[in-house]
Protein backbone atom coordinates (compact mmCIF):
# COMPACT_ATOMS: atom_id res chain seq x y z
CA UNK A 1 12.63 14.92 31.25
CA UNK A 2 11.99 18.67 29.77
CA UNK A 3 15.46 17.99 27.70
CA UNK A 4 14.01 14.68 26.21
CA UNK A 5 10.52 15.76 25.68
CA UNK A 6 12.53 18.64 23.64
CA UNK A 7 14.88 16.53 21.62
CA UNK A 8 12.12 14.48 20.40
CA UNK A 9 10.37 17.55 19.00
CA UNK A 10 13.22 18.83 17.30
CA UNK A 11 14.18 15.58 16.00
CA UNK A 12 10.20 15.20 14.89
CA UNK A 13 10.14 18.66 13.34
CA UNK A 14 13.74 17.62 11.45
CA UNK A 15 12.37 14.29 10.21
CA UNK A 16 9.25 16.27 9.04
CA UNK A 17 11.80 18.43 7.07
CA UNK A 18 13.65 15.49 5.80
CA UNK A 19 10.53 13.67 4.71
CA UNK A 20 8.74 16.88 2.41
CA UNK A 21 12.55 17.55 0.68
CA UNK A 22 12.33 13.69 0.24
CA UNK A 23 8.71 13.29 -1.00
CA UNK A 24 9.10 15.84 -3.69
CA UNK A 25 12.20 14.34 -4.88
CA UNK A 26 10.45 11.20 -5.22
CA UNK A 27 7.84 12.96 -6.73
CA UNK A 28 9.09 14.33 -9.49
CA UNK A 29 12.23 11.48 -9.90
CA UNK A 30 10.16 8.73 -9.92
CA UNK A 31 6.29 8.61 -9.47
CA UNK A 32 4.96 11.98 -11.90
CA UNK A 33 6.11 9.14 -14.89
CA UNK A 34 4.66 6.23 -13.02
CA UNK A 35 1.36 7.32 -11.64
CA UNK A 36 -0.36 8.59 -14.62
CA UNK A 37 -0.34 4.65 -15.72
CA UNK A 38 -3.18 4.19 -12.81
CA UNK A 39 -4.77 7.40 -12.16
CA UNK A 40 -6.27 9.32 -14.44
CA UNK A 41 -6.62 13.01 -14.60
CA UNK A 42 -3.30 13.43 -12.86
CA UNK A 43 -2.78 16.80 -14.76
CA UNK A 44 -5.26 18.07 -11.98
CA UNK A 45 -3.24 20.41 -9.17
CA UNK A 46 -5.45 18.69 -6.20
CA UNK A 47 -3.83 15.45 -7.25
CA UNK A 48 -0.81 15.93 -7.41
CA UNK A 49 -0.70 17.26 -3.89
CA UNK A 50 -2.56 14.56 -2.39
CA UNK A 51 0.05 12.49 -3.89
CA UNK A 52 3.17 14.23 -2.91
CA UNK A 53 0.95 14.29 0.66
CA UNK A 54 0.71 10.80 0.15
CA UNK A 55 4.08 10.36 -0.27
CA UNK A 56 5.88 12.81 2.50
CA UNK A 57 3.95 11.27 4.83
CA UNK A 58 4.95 8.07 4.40
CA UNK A 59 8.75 8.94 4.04
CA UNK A 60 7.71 10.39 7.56
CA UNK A 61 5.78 7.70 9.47
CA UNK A 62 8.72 5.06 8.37
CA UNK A 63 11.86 7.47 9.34
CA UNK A 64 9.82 7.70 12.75
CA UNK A 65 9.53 4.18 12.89
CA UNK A 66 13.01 3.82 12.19
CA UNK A 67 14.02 6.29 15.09
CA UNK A 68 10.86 5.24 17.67
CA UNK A 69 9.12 8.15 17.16
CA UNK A 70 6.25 7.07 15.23
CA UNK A 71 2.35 7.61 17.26
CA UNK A 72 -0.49 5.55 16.96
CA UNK A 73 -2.33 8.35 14.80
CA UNK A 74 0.76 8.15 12.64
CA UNK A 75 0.01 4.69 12.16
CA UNK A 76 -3.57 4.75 11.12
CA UNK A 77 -3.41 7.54 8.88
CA UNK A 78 -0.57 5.71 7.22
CA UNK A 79 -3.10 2.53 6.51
CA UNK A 80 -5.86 4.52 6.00
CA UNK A 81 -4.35 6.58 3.02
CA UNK A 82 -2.37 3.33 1.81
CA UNK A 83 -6.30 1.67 1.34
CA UNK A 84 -7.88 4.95 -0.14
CA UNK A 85 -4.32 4.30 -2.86
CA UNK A 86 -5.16 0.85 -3.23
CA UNK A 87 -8.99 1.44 -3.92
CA UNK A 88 -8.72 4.41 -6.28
CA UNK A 89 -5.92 2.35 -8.09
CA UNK A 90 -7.71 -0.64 -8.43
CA UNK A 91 -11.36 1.02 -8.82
CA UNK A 92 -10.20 3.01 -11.77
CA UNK A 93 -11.54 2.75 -15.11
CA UNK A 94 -9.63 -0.08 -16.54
CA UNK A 95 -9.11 0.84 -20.40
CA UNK A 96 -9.08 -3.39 -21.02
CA UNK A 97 -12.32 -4.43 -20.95
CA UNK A 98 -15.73 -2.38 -22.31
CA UNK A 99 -17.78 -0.91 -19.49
CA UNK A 100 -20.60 -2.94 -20.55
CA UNK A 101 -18.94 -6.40 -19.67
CA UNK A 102 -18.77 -7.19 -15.97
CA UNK A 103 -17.07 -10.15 -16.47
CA UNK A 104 -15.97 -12.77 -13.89
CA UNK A 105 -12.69 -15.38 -14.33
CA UNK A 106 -12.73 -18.15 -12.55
CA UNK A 107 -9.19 -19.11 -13.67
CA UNK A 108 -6.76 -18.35 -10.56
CA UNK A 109 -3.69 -19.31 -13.43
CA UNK A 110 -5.27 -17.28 -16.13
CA UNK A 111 -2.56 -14.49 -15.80
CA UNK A 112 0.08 -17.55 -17.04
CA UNK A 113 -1.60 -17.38 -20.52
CA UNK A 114 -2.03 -13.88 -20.22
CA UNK A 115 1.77 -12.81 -19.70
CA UNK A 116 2.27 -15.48 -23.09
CA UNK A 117 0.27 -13.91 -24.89
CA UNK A 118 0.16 -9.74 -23.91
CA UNK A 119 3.49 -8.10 -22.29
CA UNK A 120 1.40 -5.27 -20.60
CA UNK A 121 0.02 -8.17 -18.90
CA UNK A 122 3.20 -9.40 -17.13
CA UNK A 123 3.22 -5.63 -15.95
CA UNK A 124 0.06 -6.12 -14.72
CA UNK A 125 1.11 -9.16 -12.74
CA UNK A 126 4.40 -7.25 -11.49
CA UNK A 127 2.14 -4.60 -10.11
CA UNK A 128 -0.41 -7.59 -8.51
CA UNK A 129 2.44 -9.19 -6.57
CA UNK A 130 3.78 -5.84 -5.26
CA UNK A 131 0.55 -3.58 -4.31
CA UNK A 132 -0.39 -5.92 -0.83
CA UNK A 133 3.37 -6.06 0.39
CA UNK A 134 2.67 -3.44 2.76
CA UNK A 135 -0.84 -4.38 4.10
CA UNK A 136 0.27 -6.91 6.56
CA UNK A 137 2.85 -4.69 7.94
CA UNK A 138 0.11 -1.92 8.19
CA UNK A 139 -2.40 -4.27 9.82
CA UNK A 140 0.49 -5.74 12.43
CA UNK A 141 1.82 -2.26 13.37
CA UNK A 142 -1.22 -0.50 13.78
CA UNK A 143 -2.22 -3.40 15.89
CA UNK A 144 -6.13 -3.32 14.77
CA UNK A 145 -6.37 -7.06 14.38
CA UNK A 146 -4.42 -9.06 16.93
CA UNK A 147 -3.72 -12.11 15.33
CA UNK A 148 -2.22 -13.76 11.70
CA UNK A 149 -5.70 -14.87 10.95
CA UNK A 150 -7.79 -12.15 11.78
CA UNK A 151 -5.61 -10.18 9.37
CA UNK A 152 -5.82 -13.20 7.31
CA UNK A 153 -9.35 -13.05 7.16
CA UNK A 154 -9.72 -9.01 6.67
CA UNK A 155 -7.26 -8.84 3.55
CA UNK A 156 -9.37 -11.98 1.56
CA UNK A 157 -12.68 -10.16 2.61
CA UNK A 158 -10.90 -6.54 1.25
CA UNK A 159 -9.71 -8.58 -1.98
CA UNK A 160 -12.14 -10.36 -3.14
CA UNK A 161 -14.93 -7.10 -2.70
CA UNK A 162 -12.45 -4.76 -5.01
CA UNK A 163 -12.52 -7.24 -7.22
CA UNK A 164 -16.12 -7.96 -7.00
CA UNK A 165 -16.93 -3.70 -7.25
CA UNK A 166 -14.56 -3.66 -9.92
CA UNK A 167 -17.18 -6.11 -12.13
CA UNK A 168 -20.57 -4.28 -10.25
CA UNK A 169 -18.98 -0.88 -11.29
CA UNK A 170 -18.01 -2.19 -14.85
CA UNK A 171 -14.12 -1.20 -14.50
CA UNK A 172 -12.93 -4.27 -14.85
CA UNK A 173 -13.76 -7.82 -14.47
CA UNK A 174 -13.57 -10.37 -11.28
CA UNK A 175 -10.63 -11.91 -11.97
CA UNK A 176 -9.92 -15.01 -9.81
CA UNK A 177 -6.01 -15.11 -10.82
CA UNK A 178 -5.84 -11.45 -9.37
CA UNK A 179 -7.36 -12.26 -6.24
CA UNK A 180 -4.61 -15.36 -6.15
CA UNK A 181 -1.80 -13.31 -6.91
CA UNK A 182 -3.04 -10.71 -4.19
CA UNK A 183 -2.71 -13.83 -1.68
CA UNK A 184 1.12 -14.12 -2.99
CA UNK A 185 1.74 -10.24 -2.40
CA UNK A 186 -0.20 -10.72 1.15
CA UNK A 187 1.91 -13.95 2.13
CA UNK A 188 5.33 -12.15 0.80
CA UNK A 189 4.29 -9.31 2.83
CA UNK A 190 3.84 -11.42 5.73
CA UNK A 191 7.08 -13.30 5.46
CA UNK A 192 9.37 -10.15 4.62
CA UNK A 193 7.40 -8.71 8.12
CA UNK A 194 8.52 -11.55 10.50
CA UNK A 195 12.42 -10.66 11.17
CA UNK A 196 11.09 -6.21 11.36
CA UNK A 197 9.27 -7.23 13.68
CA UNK A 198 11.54 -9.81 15.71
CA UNK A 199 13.84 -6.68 15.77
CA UNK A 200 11.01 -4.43 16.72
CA UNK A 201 9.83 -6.30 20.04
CA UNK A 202 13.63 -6.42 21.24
CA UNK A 203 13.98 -2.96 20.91
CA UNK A 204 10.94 -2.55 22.72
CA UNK A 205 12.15 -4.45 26.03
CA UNK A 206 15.41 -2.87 25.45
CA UNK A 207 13.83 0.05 25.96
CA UNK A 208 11.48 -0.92 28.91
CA UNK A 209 14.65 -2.56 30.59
């Protein structure tokens, strides 16, 4: 019992090791180019360690999930940062649309004519389908709501309120086609989520048996 209460430190201690050599590398490979694009101010010091925080620790929380170490607490600081990303990213200032406007589309297929007409757009749409493929893993593992629809239910109420600060706040505009393509990255999320965790529960009785 001692022995195994030991190996699972040292293993913790080596994944914790693994994941801060892995979330610089990422850092500076990959997201010091990319995040500028959505945060401003990213020249500031405090930043850029919340985001290679940001970062390690979720390297970390997924190796342990990979290798059944994870905790609960591991799990909801993992969804807590990943909504503090989500609502700096999509509160930000967006450089679009005059701070003065506050405007609302109603047009949930207005990104179609968008992509035709502006590239940055279909960049914008990329970025729309891909920013909720976590949150229904997050909401399943952490095991907060207990059902699909619950979850259901808490993403469209979490959507539709950034978009609706985002017009209050004059940083963007409600924008009915985002909120739809949100319900695409949600629903991808969701389907990508079903055979993790098929695999997940048998490893779970595998382990009770």
């Amino acid at each position: 019992m001692i022995e195994s209460v030991t190996s699972k430190k040292m293993m913790k201690i080596l994944l914790f090791l693994i994941s801060v050599i892995a979330g610089v590398l990422l850092y500076v490979g990959f997201f010091m180019n990319i995040l500028p694009m959505f945060f401003a101010n990213m020249e500031n010091i405090e930043k850029n360690i919340l985001a290679i925080f940001i970062i390690t620790f979720t390297v970390y929380v997924l190796l342990s999930i990979i290798f059944n170490l994870d905790t609960k607490t591991d799990r909801y600081i993992l969804l807590a940062l990943y909504l503090l990303v989500l609502v700096l990213g999509l509160l930000r200032p967006d450089q679009q649309y005059s701070a003065e406007i506050g405007l609302y589309a109603w047009n949930p297929f207005g990104f179609i004519s968008d992509i035709k007409s502006d590239h940055f757009s279909l960049i914008v749409m990329v970025i729309n389908l891909l920013i909720f493929l976590p949150m229904y893993f997050l909401l399943a593992y952490t095991n907060i709501l207990k059902t699909f629809m619950k979850r259901l239910i808490a993403f469209e109420v979490f959507a539709i309120l950034i978009e609706y600060l985002q017009a209050q706040l004059k940083v963007g505009i409600f924008d009915l086609a985002d909120v739809f393509l949100y319900n695409v990255s949600f629903l991808i999320g969701y389907i990508l989520c079903l055979p993790v965790f098929k695999n997940l529960r048998k490893r779970f009785r595998t382990n009770i048996e």
